[in-house]
Protein backbone atom coordinates (compact mmCIF):
# COMPACT_ATOMS: atom_id res chain seq x y z
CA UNK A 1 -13.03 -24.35 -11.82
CA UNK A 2 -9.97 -23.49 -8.90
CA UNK A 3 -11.92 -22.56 -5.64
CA UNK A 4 -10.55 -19.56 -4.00
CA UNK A 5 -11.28 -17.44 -0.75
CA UNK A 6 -10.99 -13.66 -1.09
CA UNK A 7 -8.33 -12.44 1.61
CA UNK A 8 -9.70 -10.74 4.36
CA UNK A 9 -8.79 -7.47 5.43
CA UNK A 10 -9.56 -4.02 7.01
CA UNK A 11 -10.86 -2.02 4.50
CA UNK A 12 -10.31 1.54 3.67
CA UNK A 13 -14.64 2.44 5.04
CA UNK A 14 -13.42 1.18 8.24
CA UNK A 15 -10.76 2.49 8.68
CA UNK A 16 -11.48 5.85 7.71
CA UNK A 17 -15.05 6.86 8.68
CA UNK A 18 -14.92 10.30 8.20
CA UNK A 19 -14.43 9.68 4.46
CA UNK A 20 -18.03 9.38 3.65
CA UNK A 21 -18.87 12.63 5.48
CA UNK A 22 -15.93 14.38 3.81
CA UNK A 23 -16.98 13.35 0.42
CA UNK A 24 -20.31 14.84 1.01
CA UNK A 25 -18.70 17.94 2.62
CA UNK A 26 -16.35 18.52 -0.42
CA UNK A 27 -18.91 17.18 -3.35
CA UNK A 28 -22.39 18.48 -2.29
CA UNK A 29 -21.59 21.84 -4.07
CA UNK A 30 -20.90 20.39 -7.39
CA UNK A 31 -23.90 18.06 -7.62
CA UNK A 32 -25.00 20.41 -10.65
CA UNK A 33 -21.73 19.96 -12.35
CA UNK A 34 -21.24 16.55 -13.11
CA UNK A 35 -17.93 16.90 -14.60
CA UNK A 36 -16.27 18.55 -11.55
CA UNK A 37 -18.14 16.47 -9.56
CA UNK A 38 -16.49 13.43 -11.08
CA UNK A 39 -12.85 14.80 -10.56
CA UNK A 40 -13.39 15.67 -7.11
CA UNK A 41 -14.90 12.28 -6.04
CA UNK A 42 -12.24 10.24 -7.80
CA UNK A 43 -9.82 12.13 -6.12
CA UNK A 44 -10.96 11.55 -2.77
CA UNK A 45 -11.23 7.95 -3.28
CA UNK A 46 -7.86 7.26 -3.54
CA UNK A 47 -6.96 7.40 0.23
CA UNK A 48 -9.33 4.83 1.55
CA UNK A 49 -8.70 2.59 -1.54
CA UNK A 50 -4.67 3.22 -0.49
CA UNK A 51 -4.92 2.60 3.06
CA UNK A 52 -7.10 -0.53 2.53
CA UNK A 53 -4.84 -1.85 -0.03
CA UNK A 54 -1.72 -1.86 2.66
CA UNK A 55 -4.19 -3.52 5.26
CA UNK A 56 -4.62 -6.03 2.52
CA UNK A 57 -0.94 -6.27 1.70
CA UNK A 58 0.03 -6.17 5.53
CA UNK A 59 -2.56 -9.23 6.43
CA UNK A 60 -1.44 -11.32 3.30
CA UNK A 61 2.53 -11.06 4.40
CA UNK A 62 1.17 -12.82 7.81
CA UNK A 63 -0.30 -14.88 6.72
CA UNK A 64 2.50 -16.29 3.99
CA UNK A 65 4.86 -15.96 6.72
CA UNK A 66 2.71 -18.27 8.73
CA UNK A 67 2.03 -20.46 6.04
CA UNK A 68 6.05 -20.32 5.04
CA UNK A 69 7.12 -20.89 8.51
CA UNK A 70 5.07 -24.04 9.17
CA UNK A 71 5.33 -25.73 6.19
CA UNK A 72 8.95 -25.78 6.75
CA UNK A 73 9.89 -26.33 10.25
CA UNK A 74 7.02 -30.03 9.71
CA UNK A 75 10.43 -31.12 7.66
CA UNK A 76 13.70 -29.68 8.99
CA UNK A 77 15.21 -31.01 11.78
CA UNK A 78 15.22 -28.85 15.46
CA UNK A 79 18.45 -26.83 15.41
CA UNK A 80 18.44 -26.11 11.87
CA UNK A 81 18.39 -22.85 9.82
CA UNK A 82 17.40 -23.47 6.35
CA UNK A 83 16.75 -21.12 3.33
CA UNK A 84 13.31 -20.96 1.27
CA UNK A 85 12.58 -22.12 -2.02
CA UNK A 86 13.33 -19.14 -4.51
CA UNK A 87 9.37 -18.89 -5.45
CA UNK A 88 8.75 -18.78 -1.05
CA UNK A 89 11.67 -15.77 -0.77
CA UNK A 90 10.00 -13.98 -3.79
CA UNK A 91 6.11 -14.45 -2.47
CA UNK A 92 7.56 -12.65 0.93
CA UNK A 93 9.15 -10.13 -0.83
CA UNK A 94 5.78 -9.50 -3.54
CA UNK A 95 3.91 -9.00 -0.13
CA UNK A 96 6.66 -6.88 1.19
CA UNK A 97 6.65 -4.54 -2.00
CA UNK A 98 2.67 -4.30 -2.39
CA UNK A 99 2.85 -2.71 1.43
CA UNK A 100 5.31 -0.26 0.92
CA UNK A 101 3.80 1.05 -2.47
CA UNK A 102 0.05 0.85 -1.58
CA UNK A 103 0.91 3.03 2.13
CA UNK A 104 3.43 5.70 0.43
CA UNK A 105 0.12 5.80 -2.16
CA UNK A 106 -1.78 6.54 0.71
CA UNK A 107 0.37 8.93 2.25
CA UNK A 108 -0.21 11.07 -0.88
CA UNK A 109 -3.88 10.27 -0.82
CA UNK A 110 -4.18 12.51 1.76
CA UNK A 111 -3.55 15.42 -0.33
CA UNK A 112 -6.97 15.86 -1.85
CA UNK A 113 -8.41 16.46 0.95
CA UNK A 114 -5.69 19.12 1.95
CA UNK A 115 -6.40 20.46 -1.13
CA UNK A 116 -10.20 20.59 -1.02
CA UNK A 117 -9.95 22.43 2.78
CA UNK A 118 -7.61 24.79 1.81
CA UNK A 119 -8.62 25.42 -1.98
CA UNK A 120 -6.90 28.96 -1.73
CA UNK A 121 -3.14 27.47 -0.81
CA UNK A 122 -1.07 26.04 -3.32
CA UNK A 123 -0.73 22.35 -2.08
CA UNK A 124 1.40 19.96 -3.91
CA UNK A 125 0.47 16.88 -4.72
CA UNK A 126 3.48 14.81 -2.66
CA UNK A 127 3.05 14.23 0.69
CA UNK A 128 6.85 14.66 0.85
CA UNK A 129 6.76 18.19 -0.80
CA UNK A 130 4.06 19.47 1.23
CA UNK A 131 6.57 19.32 4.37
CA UNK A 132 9.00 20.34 2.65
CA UNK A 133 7.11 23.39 1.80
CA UNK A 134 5.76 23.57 5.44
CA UNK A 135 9.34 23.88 6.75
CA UNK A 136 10.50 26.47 4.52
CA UNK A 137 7.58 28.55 5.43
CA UNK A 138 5.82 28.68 2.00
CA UNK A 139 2.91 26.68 3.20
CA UNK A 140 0.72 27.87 5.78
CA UNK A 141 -1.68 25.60 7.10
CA UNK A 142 -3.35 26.38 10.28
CA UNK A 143 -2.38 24.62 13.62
CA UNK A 144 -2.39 22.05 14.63
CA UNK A 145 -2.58 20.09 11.21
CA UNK A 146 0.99 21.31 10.23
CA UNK A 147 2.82 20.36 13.63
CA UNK A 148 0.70 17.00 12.94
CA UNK A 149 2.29 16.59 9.96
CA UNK A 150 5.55 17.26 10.69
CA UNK A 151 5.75 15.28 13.93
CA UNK A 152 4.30 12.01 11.45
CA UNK A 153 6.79 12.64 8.94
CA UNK A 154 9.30 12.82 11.26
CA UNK A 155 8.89 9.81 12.95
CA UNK A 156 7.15 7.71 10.59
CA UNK A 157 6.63 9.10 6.97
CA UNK A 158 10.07 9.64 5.72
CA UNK A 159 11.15 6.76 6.95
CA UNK A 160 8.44 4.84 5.08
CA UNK A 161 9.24 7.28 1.73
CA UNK A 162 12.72 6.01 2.21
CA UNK A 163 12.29 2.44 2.32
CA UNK A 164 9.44 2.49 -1.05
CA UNK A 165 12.15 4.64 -2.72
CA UNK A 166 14.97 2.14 -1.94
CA UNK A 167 12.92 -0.93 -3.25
CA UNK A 168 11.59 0.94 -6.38
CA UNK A 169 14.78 2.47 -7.51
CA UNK A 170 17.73 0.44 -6.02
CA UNK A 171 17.45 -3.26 -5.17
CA UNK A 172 15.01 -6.00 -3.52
CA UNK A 173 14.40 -4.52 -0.13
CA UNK A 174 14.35 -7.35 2.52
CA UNK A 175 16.93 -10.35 2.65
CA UNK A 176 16.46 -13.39 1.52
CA UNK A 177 14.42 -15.06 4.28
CA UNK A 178 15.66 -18.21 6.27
CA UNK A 179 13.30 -20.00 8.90
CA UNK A 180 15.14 -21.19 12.51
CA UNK A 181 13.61 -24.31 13.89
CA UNK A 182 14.63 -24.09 17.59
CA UNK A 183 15.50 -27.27 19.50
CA UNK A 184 12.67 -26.01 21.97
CA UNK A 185 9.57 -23.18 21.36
CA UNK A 186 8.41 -21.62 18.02
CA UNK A 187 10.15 -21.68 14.96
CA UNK A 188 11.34 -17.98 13.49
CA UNK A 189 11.44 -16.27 10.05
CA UNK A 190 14.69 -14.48 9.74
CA UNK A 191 14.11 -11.65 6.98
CA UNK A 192 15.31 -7.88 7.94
CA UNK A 193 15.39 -4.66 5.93
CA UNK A 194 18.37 -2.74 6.47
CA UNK A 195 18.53 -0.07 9.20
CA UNK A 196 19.60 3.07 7.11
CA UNK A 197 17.45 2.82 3.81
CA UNK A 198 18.70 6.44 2.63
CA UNK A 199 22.58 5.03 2.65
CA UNK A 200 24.00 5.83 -1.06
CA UNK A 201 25.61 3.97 -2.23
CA UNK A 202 23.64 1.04 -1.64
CA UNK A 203 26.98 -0.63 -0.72
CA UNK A 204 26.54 1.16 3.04
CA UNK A 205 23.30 -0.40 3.57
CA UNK A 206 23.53 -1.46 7.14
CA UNK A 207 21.30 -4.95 8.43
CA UNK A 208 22.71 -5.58 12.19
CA UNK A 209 23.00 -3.21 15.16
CA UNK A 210 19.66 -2.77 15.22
CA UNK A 211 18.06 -5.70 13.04
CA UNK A 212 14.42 -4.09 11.54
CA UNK A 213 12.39 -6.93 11.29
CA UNK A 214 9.79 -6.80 8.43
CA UNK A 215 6.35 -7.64 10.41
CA UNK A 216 7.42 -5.50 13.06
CA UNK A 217 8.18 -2.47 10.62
CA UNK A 218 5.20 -2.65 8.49
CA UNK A 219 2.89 -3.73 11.65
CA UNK A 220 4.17 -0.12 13.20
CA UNK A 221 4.38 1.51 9.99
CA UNK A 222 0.70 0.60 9.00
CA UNK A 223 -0.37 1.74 12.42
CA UNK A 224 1.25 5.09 12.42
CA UNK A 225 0.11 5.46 9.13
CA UNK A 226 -3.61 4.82 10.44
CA UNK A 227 -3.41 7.09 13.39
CA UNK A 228 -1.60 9.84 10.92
CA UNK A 229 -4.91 9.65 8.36
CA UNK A 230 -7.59 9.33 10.86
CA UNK A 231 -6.23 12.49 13.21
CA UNK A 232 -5.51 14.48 10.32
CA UNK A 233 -9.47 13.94 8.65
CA UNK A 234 -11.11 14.50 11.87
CA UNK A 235 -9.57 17.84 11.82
CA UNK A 236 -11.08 18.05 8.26
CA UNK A 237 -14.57 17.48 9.29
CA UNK A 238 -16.98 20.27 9.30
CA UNK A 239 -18.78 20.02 12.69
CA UNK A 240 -22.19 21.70 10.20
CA UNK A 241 -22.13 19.04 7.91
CA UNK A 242 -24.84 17.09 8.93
CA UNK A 243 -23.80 13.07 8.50
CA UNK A 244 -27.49 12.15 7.67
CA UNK A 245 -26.68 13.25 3.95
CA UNK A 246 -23.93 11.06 3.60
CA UNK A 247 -25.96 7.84 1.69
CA UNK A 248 -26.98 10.73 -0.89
CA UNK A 249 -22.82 10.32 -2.54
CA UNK A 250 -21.03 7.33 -2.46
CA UNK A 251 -19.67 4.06 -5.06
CA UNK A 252 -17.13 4.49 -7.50
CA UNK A 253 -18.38 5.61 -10.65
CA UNK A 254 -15.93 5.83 -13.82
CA UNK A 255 -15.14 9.23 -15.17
CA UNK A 256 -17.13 8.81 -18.32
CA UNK A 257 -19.40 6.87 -19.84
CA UNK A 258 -20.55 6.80 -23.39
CA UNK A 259 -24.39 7.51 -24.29
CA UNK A 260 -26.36 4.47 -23.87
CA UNK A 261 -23.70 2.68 -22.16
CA UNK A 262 -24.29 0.29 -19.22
CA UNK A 263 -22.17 -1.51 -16.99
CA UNK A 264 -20.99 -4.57 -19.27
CA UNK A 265 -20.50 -8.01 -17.19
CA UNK A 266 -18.47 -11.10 -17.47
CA UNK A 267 -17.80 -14.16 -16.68
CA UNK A 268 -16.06 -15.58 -13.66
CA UNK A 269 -12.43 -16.23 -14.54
CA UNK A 270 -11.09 -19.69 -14.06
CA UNK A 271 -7.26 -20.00 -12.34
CA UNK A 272 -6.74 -22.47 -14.34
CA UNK A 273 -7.04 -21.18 -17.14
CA UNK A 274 -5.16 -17.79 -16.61
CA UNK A 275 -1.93 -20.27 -15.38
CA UNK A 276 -2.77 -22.08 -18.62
CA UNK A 277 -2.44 -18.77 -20.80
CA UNK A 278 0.74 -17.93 -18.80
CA UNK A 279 2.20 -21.31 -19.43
CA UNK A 280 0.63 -21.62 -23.38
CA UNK A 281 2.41 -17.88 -24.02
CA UNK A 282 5.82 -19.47 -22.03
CA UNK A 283 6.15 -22.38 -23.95
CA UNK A 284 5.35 -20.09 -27.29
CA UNK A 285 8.18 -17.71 -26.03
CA UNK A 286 10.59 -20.66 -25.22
CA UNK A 287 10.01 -22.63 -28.85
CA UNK A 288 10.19 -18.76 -30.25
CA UNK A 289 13.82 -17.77 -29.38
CA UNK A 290 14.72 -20.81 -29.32
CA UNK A 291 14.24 -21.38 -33.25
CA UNK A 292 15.94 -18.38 -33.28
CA UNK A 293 19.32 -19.62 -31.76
CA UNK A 294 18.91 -22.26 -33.69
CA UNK A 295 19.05 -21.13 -36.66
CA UNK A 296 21.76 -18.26 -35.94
């Protein structure tokens, strides 16, 4: 069986300690009413599972980049500026995607617990929306959680909306990254994202004067992002809710089970075996469609 080492990373817990106390704060009330219960927990889940999966995402792209970077300036010659293998550009690029999608998720994972303060305003569910709302005056949440919001989306948040938008609707996000093996110090990774990700069309998109380097943008990005989520739950907290009744809710538990039902296990995979599947179902696909030109 492949060996593997689970990637290491700041998870959501950590990073967002007030969660446990908020679940209890916004779930005690409905421990007689399992259903609503349910809802409200899953709901509230999503923001430290979002923000932990960008950690994730954000630790993984350093350490490819690392491993990218290396691996390549060991064989090219100082002075050089060489390209990476399509399946290195694309690995960059995975990482680059799984950040922007897992923090714009957690952006919007915020909203449940907007909603579950305020359960008499009409919040919407996007992050983007709510400001929106905020600015036209239709949404009024007290100070100073709505200049807190505003100033983050300001700076930060729309930015990041912009660039997730761009790579899910438009075209693959960064360049195509090149590594530059100096004749003296470190080598570099060359890979940008362009510097006005709302430009339509995507023809304007802009990549000099300034360059936005990737690690830089989702290293700040991830930390605004952090320090956006943390202020805003602290304001959440209820200073009554006392946090030695937080171990009484906690773990994920699915929305329904069926009567008698238990938790069913299974075996370890083997990576192997999963690229052999890939590779059995290529080859099947290949001999497939071929046949069929064949015979047309």
């Amino acid at each position: 069986m492949s060996s593997f080492v689970i990637s290491s990373y700041v998870s959501g817990e950590s990073l967002l300690p007030q969660v446990p106390r908020l679940r209890y704060q916004f779930c005690a009330g409905f421990l007689t009413n399992i259903d609503e219960f349910l809802r409200v927990n899953a709901s509230l889940e999503l923001l430290p599972y979002s923000l932990g999966a960008a950690s994730l995402a954000m630790f993984d792209l350093a350490r490819d980049q690392i491993a990218i970077v290396s691996a390549k300036a060991a064989v090219e010659k100082p002075g050089t500026i060489s390209e990476l293998r399509e399946s290195q550009r694309n690995m960059l690029g995975y990482r680059l995607d799984a950040f922007l999608d897992a923090a714009r998720r957690a952006q919007n994972g915020l909203i449940p617990y907007l909603r579950r303060k305020f359960p008499d305003l009409r919040i919407n569910k996007s992050l983007a929306k709510v400001v929106g709302h905020i600015t036209k005056g239709t949404l009024a949440l007290p100070e100073p959680l709505k200049s807190d919001i505003l100033a983050y989306w300001d700076a930060h948040g729309a930015t990041l909306k912009s660039y997730r938008d761009l790579s899910q609707h438009y075209l693959i996000v960064g360049t195509e990254a090149k590594v530059f093996v100096p004749s003296e110090g470190h080598p570099a990774l060359m890979f940008c994202l362009p510097n006005n990700p709302s430009a339509r069309p995507i023809s304007n998109l802009r990549y000099d004067n300034p360059q936005v380097h990737v690690q830089d943008f989702v290293r700040e990005q991830f930390l605004h992002l952090l320090v956006f989520c943390y202020s805003i739950l602290e304001q959440l907290l209820d200073p009554q809710s006392t946090s030695a009744l937080i171990p009484a809710i906690g773990g994920r538990t699915p929305l329904r089970i069926g009567l008698g039902a238990g938790t069913e296990a299974y075996p370890l995979p083997d990576v192997g075996d999963i690229e052999n599947h890939v590779q059995s179902t290529l080859n099947k696909l290949h001999a497939h469609f071929n046949a069929k030109r064949c015979d047309a």
